[in-house]
C-alpha atoms as a PDB file:
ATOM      1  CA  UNK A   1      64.181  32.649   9.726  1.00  0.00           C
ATOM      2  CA  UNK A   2      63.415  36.066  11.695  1.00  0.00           C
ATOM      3  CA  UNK A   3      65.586  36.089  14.942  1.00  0.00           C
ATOM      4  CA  UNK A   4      62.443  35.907  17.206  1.00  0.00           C
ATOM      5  CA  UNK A   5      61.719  35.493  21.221  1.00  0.00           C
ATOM      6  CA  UNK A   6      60.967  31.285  21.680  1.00  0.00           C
ATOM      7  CA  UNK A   7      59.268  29.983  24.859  1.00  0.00           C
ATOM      8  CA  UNK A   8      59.788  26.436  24.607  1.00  0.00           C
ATOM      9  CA  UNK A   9      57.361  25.040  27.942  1.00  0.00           C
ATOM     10  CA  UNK A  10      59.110  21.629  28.927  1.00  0.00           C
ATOM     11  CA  UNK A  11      62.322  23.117  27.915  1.00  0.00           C
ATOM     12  CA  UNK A  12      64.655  20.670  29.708  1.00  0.00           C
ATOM     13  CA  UNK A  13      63.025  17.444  28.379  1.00  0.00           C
ATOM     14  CA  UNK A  14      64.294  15.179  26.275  1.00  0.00           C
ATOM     15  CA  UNK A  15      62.815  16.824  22.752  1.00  0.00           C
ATOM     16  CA  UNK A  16      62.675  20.203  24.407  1.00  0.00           C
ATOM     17  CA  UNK A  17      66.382  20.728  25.135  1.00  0.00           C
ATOM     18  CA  UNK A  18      66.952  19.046  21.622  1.00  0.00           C
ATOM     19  CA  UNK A  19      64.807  21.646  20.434  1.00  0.00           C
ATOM     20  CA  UNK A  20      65.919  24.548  22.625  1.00  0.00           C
ATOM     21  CA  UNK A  21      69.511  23.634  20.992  1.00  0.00           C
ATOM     22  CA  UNK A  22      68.477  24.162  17.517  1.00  0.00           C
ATOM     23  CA  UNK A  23      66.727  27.520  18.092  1.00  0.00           C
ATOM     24  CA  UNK A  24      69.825  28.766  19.499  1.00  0.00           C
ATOM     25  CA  UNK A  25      71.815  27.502  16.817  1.00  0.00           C
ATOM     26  CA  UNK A  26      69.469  29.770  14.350  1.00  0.00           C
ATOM     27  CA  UNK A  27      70.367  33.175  16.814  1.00  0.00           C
ATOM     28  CA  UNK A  28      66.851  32.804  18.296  1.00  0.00           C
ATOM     29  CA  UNK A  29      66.735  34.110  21.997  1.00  0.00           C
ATOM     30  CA  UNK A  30      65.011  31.533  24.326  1.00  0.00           C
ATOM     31  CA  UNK A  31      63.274  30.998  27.307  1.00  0.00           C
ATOM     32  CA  UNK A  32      63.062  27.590  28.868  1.00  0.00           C
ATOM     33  CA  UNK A  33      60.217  27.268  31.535  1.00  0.00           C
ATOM     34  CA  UNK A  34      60.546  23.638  33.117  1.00  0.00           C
ATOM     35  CA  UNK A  35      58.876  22.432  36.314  1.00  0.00           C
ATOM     36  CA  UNK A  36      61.792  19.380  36.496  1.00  0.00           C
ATOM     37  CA  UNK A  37      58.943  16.701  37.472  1.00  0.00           C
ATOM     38  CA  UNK A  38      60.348  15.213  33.766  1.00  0.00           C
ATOM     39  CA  UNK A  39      63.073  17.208  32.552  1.00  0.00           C
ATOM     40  CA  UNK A  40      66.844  16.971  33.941  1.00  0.00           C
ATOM     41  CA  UNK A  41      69.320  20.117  34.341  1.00  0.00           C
ATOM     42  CA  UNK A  42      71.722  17.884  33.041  1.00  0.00           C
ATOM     43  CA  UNK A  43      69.893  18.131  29.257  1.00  0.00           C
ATOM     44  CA  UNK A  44      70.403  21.823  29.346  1.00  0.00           C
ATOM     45  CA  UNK A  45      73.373  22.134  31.493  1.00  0.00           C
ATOM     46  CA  UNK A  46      75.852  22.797  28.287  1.00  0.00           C
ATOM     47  CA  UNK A  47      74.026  25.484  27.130  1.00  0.00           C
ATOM     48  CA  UNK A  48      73.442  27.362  30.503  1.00  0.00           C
ATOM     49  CA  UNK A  49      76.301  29.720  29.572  1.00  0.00           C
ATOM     50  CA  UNK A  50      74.569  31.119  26.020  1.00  0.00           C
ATOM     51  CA  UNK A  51      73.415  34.868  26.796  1.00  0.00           C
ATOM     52  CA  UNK A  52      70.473  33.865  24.187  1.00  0.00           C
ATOM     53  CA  UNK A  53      69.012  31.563  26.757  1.00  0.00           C
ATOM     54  CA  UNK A  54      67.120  32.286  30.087  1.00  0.00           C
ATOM     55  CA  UNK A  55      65.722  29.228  32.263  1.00  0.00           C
ATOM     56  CA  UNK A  56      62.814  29.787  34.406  1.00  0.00           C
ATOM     57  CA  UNK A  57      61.831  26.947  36.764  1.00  0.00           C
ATOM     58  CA  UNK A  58      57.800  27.349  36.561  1.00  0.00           C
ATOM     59  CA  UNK A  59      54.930  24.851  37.038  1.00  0.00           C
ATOM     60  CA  UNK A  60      52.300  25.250  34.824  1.00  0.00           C
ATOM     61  CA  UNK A  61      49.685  23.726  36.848  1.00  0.00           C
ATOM     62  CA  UNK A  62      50.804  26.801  39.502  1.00  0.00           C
ATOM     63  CA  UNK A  63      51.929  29.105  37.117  1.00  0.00           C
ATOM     64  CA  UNK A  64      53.452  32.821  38.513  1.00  0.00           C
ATOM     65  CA  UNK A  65      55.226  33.872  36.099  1.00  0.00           C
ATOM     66  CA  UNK A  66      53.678  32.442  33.234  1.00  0.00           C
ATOM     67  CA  UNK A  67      51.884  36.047  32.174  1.00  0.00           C
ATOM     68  CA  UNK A  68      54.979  38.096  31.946  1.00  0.00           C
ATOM     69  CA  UNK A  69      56.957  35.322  29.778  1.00  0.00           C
ATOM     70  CA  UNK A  70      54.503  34.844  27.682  1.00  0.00           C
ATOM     71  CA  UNK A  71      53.543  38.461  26.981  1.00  0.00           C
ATOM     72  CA  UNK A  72      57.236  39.122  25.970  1.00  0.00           C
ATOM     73  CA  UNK A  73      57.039  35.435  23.499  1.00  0.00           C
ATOM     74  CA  UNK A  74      56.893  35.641  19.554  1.00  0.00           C
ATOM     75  CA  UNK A  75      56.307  31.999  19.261  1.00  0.00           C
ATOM     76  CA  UNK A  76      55.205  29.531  22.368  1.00  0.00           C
ATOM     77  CA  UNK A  77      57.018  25.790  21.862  1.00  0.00           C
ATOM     78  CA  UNK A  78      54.551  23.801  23.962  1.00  0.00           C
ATOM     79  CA  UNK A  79      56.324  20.325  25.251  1.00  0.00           C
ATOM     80  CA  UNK A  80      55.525  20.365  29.040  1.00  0.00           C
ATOM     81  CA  UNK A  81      54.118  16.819  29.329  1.00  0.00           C
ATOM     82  CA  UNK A  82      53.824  13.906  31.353  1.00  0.00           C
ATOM     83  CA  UNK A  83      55.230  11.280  28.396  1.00  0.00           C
ATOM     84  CA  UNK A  84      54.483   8.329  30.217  1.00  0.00           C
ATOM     85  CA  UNK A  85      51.579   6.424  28.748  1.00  0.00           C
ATOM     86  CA  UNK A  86      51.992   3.400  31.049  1.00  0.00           C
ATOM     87  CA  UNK A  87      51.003   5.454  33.868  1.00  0.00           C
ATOM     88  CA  UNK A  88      47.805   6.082  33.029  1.00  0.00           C
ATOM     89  CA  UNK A  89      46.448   2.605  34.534  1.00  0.00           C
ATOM     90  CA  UNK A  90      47.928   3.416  37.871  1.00  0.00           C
ATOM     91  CA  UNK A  91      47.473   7.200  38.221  1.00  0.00           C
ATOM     92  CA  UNK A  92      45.480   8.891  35.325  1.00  0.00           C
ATOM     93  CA  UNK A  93      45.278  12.314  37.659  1.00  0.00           C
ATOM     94  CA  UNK A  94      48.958  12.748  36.842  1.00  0.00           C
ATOM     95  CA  UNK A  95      48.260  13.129  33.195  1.00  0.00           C
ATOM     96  CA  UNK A  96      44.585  15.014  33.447  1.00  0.00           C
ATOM     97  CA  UNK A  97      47.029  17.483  35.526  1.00  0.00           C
ATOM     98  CA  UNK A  98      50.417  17.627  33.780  1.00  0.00           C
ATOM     99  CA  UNK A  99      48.886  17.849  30.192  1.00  0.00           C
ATOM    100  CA  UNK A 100      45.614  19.265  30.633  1.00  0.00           C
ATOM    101  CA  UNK A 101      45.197  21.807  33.193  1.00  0.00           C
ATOM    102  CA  UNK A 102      48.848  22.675  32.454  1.00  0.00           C
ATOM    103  CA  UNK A 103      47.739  23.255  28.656  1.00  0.00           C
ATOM    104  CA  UNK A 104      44.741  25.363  30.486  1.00  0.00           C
ATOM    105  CA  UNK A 105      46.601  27.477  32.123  1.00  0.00           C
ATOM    106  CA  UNK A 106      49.003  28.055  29.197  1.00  0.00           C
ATOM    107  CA  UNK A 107      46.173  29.481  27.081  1.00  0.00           C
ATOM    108  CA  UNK A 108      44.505  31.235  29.787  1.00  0.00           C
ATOM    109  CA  UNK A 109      47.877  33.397  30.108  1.00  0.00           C
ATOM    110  CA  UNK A 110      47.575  33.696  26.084  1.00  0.00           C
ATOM    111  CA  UNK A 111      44.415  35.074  26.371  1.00  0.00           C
ATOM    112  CA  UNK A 112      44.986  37.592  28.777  1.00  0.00           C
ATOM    113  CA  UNK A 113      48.440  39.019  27.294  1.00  0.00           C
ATOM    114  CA  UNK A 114      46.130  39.908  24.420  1.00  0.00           C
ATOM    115  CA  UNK A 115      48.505  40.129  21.490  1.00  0.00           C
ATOM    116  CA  UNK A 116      48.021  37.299  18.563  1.00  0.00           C
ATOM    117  CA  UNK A 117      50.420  34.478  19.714  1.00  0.00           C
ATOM    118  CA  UNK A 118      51.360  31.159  17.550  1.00  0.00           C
ATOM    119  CA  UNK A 119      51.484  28.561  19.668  1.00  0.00           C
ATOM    120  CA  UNK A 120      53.288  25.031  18.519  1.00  0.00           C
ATOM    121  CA  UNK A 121      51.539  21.989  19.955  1.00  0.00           C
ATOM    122  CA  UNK A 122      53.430  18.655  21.094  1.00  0.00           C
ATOM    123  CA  UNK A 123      50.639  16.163  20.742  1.00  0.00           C
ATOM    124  CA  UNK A 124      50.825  12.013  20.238  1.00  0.00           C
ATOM    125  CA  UNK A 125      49.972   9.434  17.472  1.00  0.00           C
ATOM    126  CA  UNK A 126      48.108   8.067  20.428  1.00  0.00           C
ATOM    127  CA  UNK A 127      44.929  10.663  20.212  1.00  0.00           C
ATOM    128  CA  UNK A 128      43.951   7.951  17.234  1.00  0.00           C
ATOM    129  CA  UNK A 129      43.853   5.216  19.143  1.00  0.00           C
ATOM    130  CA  UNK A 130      43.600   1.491  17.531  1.00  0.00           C
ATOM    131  CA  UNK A 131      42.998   3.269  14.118  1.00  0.00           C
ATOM    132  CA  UNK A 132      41.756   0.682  11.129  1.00  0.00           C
ATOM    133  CA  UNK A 133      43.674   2.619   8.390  1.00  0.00           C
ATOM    134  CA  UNK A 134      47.038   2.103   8.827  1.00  0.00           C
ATOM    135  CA  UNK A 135      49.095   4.625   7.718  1.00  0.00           C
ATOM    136  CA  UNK A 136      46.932   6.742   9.529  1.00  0.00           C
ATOM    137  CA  UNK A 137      46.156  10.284   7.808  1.00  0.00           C
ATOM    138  CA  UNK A 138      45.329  13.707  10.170  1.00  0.00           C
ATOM    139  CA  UNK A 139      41.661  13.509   8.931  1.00  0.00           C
ATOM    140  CA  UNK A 140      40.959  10.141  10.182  1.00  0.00           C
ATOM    141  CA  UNK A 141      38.332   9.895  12.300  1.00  0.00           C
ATOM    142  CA  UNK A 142      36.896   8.844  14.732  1.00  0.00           C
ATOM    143  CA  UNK A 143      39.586   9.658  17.313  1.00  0.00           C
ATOM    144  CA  UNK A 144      39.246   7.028  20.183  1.00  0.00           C
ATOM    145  CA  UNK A 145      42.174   7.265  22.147  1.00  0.00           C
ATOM    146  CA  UNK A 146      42.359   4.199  24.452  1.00  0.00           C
ATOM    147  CA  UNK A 147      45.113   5.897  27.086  1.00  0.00           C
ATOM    148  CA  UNK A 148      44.521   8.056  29.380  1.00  0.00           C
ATOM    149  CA  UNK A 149      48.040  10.005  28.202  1.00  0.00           C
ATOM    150  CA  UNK A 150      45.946  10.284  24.137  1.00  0.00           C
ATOM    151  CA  UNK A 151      42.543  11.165  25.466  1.00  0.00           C
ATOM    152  CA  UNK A 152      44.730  14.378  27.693  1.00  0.00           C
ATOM    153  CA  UNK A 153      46.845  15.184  24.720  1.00  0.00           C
ATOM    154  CA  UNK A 154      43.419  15.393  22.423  1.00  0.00           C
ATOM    155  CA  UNK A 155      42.190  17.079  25.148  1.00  0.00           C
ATOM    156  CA  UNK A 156      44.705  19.956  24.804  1.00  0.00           C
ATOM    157  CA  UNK A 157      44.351  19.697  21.158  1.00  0.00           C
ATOM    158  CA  UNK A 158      40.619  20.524  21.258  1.00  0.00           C
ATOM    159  CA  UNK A 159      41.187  23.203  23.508  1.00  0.00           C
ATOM    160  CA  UNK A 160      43.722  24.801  21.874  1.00  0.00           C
ATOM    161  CA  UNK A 161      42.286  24.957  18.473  1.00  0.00           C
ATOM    162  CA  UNK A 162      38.980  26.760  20.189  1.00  0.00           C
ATOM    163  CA  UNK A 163      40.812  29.285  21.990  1.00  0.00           C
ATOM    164  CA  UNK A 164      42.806  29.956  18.897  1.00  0.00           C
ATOM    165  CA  UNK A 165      39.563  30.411  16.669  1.00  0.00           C
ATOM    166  CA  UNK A 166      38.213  32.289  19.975  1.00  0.00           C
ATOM    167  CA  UNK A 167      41.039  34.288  20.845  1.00  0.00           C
ATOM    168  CA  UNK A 168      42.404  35.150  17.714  1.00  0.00           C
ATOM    169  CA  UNK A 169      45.941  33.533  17.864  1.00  0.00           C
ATOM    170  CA  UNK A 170      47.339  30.901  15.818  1.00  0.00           C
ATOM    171  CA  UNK A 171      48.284  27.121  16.285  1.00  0.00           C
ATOM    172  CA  UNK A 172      50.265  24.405  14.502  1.00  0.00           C
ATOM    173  CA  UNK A 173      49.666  21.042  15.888  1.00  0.00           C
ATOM    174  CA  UNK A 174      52.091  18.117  15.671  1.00  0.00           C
ATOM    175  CA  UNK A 175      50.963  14.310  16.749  1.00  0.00           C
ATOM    176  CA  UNK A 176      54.549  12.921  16.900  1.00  0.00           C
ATOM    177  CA  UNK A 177      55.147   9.225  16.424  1.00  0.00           C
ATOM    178  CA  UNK A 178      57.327   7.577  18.927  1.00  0.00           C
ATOM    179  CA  UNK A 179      60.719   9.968  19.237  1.00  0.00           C
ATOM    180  CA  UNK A 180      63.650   8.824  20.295  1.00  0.00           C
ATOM    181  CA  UNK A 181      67.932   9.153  20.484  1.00  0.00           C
ATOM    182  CA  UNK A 182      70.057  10.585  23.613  1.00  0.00           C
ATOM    183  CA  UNK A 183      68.433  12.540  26.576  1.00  0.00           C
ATOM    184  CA  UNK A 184      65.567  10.079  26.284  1.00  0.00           C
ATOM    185  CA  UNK A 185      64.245   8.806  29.530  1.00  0.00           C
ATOM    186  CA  UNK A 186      61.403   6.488  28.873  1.00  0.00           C
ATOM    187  CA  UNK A 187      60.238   3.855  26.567  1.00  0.00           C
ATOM    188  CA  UNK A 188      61.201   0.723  25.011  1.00  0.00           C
ATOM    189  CA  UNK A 189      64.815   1.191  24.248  1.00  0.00           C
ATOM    190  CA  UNK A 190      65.427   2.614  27.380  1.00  0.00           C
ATOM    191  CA  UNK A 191      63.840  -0.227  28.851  1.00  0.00           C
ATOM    192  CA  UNK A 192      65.691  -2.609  27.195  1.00  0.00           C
ATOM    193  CA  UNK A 193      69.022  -1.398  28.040  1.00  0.00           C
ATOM    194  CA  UNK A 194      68.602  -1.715  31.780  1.00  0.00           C
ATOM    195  CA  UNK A 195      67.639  -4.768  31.708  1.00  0.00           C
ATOM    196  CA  UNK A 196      70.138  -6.095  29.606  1.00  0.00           C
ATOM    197  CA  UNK A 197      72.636  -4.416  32.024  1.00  0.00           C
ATOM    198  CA  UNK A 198      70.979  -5.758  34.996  1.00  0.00           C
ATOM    199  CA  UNK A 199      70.998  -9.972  33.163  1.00  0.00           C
ATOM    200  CA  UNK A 200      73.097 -10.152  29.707  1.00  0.00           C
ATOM    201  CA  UNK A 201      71.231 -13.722  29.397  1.00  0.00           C
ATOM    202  CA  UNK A 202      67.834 -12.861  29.229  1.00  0.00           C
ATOM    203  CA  UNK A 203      65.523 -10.012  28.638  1.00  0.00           C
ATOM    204  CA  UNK A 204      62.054 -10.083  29.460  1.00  0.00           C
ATOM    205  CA  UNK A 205      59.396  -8.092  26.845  1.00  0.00           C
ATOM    206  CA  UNK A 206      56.159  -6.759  27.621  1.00  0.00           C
ATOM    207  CA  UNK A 207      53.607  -8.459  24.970  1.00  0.00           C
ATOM    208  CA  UNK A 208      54.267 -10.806  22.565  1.00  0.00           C
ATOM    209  CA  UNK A 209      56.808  -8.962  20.631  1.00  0.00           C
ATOM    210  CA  UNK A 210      54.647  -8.230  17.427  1.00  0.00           C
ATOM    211  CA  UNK A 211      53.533  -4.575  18.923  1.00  0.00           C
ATOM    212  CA  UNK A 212      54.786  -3.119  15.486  1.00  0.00           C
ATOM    213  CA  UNK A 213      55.335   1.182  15.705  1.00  0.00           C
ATOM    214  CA  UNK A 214      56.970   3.795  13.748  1.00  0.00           C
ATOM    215  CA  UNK A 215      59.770   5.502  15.393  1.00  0.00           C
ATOM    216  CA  UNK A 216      61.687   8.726  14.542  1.00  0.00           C
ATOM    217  CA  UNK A 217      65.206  10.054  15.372  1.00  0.00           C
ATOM    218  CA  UNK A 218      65.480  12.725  17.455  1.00  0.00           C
ATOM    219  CA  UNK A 219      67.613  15.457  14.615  1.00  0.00           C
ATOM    220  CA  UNK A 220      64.265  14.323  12.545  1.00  0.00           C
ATOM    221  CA  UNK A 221      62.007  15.640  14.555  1.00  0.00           C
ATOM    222  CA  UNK A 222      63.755  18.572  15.530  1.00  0.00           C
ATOM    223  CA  UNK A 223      64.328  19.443  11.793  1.00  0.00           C
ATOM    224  CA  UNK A 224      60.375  18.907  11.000  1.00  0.00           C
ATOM    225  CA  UNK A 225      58.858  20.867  13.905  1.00  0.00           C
ATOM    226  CA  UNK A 226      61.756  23.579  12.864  1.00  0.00           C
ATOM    227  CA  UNK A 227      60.676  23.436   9.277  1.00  0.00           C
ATOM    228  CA  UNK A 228      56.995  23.361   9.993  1.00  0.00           C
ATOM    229  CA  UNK A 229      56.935  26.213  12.193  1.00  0.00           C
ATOM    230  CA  UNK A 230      58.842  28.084   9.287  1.00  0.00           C
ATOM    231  CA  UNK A 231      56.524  26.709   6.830  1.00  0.00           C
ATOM    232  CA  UNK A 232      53.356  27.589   9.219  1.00  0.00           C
ATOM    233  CA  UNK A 233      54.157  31.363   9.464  1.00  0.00           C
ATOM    234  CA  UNK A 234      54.116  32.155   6.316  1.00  0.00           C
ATOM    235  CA  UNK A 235      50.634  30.499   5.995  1.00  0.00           C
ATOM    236  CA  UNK A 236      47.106  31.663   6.481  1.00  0.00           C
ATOM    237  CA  UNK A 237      45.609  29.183   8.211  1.00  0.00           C
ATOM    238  CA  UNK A 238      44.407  29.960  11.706  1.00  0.00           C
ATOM    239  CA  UNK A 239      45.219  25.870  12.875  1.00  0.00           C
ATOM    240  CA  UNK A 240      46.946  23.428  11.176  1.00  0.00           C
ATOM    241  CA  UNK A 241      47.826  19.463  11.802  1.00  0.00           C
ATOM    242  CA  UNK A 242      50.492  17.465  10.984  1.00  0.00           C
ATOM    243  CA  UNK A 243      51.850  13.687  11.312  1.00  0.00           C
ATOM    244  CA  UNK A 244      55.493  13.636  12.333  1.00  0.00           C
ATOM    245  CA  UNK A 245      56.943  10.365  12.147  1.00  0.00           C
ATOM    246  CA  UNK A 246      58.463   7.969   9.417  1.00  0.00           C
ATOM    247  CA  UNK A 247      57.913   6.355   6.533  1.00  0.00           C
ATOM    248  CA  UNK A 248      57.764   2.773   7.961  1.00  0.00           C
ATOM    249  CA  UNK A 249      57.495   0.756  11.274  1.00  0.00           C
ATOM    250  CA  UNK A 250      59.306  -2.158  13.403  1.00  0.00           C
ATOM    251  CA  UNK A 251      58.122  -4.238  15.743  1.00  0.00           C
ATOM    252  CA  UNK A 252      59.251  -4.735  19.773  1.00  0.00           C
ATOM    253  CA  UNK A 253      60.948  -8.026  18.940  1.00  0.00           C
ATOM    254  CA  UNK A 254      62.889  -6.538  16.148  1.00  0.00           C
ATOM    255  CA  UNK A 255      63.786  -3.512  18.840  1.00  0.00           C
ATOM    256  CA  UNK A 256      64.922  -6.134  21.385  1.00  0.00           C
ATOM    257  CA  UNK A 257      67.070  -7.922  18.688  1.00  0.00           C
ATOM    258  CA  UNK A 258      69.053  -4.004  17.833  1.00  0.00           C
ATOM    259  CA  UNK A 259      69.560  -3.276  21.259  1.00  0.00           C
ATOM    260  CA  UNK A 260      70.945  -6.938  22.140  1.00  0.00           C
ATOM    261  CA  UNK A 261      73.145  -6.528  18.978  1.00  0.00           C
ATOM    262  CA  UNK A 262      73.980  -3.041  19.936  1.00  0.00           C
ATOM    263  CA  UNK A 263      75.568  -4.513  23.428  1.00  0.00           C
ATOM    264  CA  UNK A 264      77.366  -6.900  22.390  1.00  0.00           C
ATOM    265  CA  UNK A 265      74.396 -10.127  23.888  1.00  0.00           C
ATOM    266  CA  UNK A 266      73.692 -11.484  20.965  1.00  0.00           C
ATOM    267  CA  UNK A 267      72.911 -15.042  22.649  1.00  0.00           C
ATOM    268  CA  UNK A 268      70.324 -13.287  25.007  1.00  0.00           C
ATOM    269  CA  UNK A 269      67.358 -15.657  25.623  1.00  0.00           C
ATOM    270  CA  UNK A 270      63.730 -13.358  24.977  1.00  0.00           C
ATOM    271  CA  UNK A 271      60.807 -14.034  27.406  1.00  0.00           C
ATOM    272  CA  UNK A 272      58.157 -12.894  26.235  1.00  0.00           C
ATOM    273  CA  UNK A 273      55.504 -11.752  28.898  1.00  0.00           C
ATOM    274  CA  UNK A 274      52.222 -12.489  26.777  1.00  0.00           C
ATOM    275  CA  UNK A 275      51.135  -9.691  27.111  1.00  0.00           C
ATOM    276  CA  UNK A 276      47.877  -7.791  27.827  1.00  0.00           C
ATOM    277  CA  UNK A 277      44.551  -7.805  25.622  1.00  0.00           C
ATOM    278  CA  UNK A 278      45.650  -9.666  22.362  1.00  0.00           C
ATOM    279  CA  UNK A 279      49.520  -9.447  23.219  1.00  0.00           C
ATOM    280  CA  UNK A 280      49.824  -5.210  23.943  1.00  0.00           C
ATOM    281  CA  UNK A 281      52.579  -4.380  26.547  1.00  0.00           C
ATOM    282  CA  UNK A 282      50.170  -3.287  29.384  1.00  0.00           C
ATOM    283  CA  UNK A 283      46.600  -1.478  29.230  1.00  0.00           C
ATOM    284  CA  UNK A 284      46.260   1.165  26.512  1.00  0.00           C
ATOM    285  CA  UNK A 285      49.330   0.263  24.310  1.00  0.00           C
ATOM    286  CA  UNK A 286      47.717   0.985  20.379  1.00  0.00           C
ATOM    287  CA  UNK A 287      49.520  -2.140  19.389  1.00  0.00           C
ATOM    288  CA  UNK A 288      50.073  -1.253  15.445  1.00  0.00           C
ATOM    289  CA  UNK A 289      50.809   2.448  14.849  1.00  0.00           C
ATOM    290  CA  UNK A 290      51.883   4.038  11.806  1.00  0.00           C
ATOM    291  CA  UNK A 291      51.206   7.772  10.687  1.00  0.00           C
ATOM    292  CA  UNK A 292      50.530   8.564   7.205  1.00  0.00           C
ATOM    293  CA  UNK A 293      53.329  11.511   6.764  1.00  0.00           C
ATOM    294  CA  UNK A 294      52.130  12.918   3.230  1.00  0.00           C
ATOM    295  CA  UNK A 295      50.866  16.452   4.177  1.00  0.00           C
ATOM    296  CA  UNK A 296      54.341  16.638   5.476  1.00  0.00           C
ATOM    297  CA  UNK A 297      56.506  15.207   2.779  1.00  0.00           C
ATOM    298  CA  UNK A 298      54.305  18.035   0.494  1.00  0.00           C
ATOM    299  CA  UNK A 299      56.040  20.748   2.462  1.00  0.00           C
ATOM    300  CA  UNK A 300      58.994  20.169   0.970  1.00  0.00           C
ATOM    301  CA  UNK A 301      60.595  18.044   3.724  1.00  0.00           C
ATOM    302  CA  UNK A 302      61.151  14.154   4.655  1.00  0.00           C
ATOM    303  CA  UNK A 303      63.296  12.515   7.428  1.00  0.00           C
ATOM    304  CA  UNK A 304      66.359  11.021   6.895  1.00  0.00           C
ATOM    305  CA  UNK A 305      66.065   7.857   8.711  1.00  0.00           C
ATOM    306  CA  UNK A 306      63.541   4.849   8.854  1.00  0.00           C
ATOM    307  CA  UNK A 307      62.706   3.363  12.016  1.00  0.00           C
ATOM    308  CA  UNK A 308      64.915   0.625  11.421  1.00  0.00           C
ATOM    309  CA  UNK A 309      67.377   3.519  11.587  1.00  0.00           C
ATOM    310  CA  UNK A 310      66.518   5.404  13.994  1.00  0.00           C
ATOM    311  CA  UNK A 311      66.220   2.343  16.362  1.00  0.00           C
ATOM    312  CA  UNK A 312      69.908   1.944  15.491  1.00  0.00           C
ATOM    313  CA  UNK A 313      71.241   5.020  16.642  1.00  0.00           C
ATOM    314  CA  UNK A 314      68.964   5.906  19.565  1.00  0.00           C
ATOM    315  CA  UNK A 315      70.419   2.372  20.424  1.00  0.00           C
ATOM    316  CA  UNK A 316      73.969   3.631  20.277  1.00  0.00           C
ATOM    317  CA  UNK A 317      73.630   6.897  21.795  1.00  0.00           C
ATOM    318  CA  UNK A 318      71.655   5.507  24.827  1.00  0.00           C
ATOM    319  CA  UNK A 319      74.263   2.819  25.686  1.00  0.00           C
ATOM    320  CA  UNK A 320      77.097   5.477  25.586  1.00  0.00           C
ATOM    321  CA  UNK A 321      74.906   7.854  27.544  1.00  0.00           C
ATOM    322  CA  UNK A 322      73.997   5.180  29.888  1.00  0.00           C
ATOM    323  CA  UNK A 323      77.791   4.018  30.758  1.00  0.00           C
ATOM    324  CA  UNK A 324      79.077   7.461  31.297  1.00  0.00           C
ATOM    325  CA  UNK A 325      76.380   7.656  34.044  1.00  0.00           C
END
């Protein structure tokens, strides 16, 4: 790889710092830009001291010094997000802001440094909504998200792929399944593990535990968006689209009984909550997700874990995190 400038937007974030670790490792210099609504100092805090990295705290939906960074960028890593889908139902400005106008204002500072960019997208399985082919392949359509979080992200998408044919810069697009290991803040596992520490004897679970998802390691994904972006530059193609997930899926109840095992409860009683709309976690939770990963595996490239896996040792590396705190 060509030692090159990164801007990696959501820098201190869970995948972002994962990220901003591995293009460091490779002798890139970096710029993390990080408004710290979601991201922690604490995720970047070890590598504060690498002449290679410079953080700038920046809000993208007020950027100021967004023109200047970007003009002196090779490649733009774009992860500033809100992640949270469940928030949607209570306060669906938050993500209209945090993902959309922030992805707005991202490409409006593209366009105006006027030198061809590439520009790596963050995006969601959840932009296809409930989809009726499971695997689910990039060129399924129709896209009906059914969260406010997948109809921003496709949003962005959209948006970046016309200023990219518009503007004349480039864009690789990655809909992630569900990420997770250490530095994670959110979702199921997460979840899980508080409660468990808060009542060893029972754990409540939003739905009725068959919500069945693919999940991926965090190394995984690091290694694929690495490897894509590699694979992408020496392409022609003004935007591309991959799935980035694995090969399989579990289901909540099968995530409930890792955890439990993980910590030492295996005697933990489950209650499950019911659930909303045919047994979904709360409103706009796709309840069966799976991404067909076969333009990826093409590349040359395929994870190393399953879900089952991955669940496993996000598990582990959460509880440890999670005591030392």
């Amino acid at each position: 790889m060509i030692r090159r400038m990164m801007l990696i937007t959501g820098g201190a974030g869970f995948i972002g710092s994962h990220l901003t670790e591995e293009l460091l490792n490779e002798g890139h210099k970096a710029v993390v830009l990080d408004n710290f609504s979601n991201g922690k100092m604490e995720n970047i805090q070890h590598l504060l001291g690498n002449p290679s990295l410079t953080l700038v705290k920046e809000d993208l939906k007020k950027p100021r010094k967004l023109g200047q960074i970007v003009k002196a960028s090779d490649t733009i890593f774009h992860l500033a997000a809100n992640p949270e889908v469940k928030i949607g139902e209570t306060d669906p400005k938050t993500h209209f802001e945090e993902n959309i106008l922030a992805t707005f204002n991202l490409l409006e500072a593209i366009r105006k440094n006027g030198k061809p960019k590439t520009l790596v997208f963050a995006s969601t399985s959840t932009v296809y909504g409930e989809a009726k082919l499971v695997p689910t392949r990039e060129d399924y359509a129709p896209l009906i998200p059914i969260s406010t979080y997948g109809a921003s992200k496709l949003a962005c998408e959209a948006l970046i792929t016309s200023y990219a044919y518009t503007f004349n810069h480039r864009a690789l697009i990655l809909r992630l399944a569900n990420i997770i290991g250490p530095r994670s803040n959110h979702g199921v596992i997460v979840d899980f593990i508080k409660k468990i520490r808060a009542n060893p004897r029972e754990l409540t679970i939003l739905g009725d535990g068959n919500q069945e998802k693919s999940y991926m390691y965090i190394s995984d994904c690091i290694e694929a968006i690495t490897h894509l972006t590699e694979t992408f530059s020496k392409s022609t193609e003004k935007v591309d689209l991959f799935n980035v997930g694995s090969n399989d899926k579990v289901t909540v109840a099968q995530i409930a009984k890792t955890v439990s095992e993980e910590m030492n409860t295996p005697n933990i009683e489950y209650k499950f909550t019911g659930g909303v709309d045919g047994g979904r976690g709360w409103k706009g939770d796709v309840k069966i997700m799976q991404l067909s990963i076969d333009k990826l595996v093409k590349t040359g490239w395929k994870p190393s874990n399953s879900s089952k896996q991955a669940v496993k040792l996000a598990a582990r590396a959460l509880i440890q995190e999670n005591a030392s705190h």
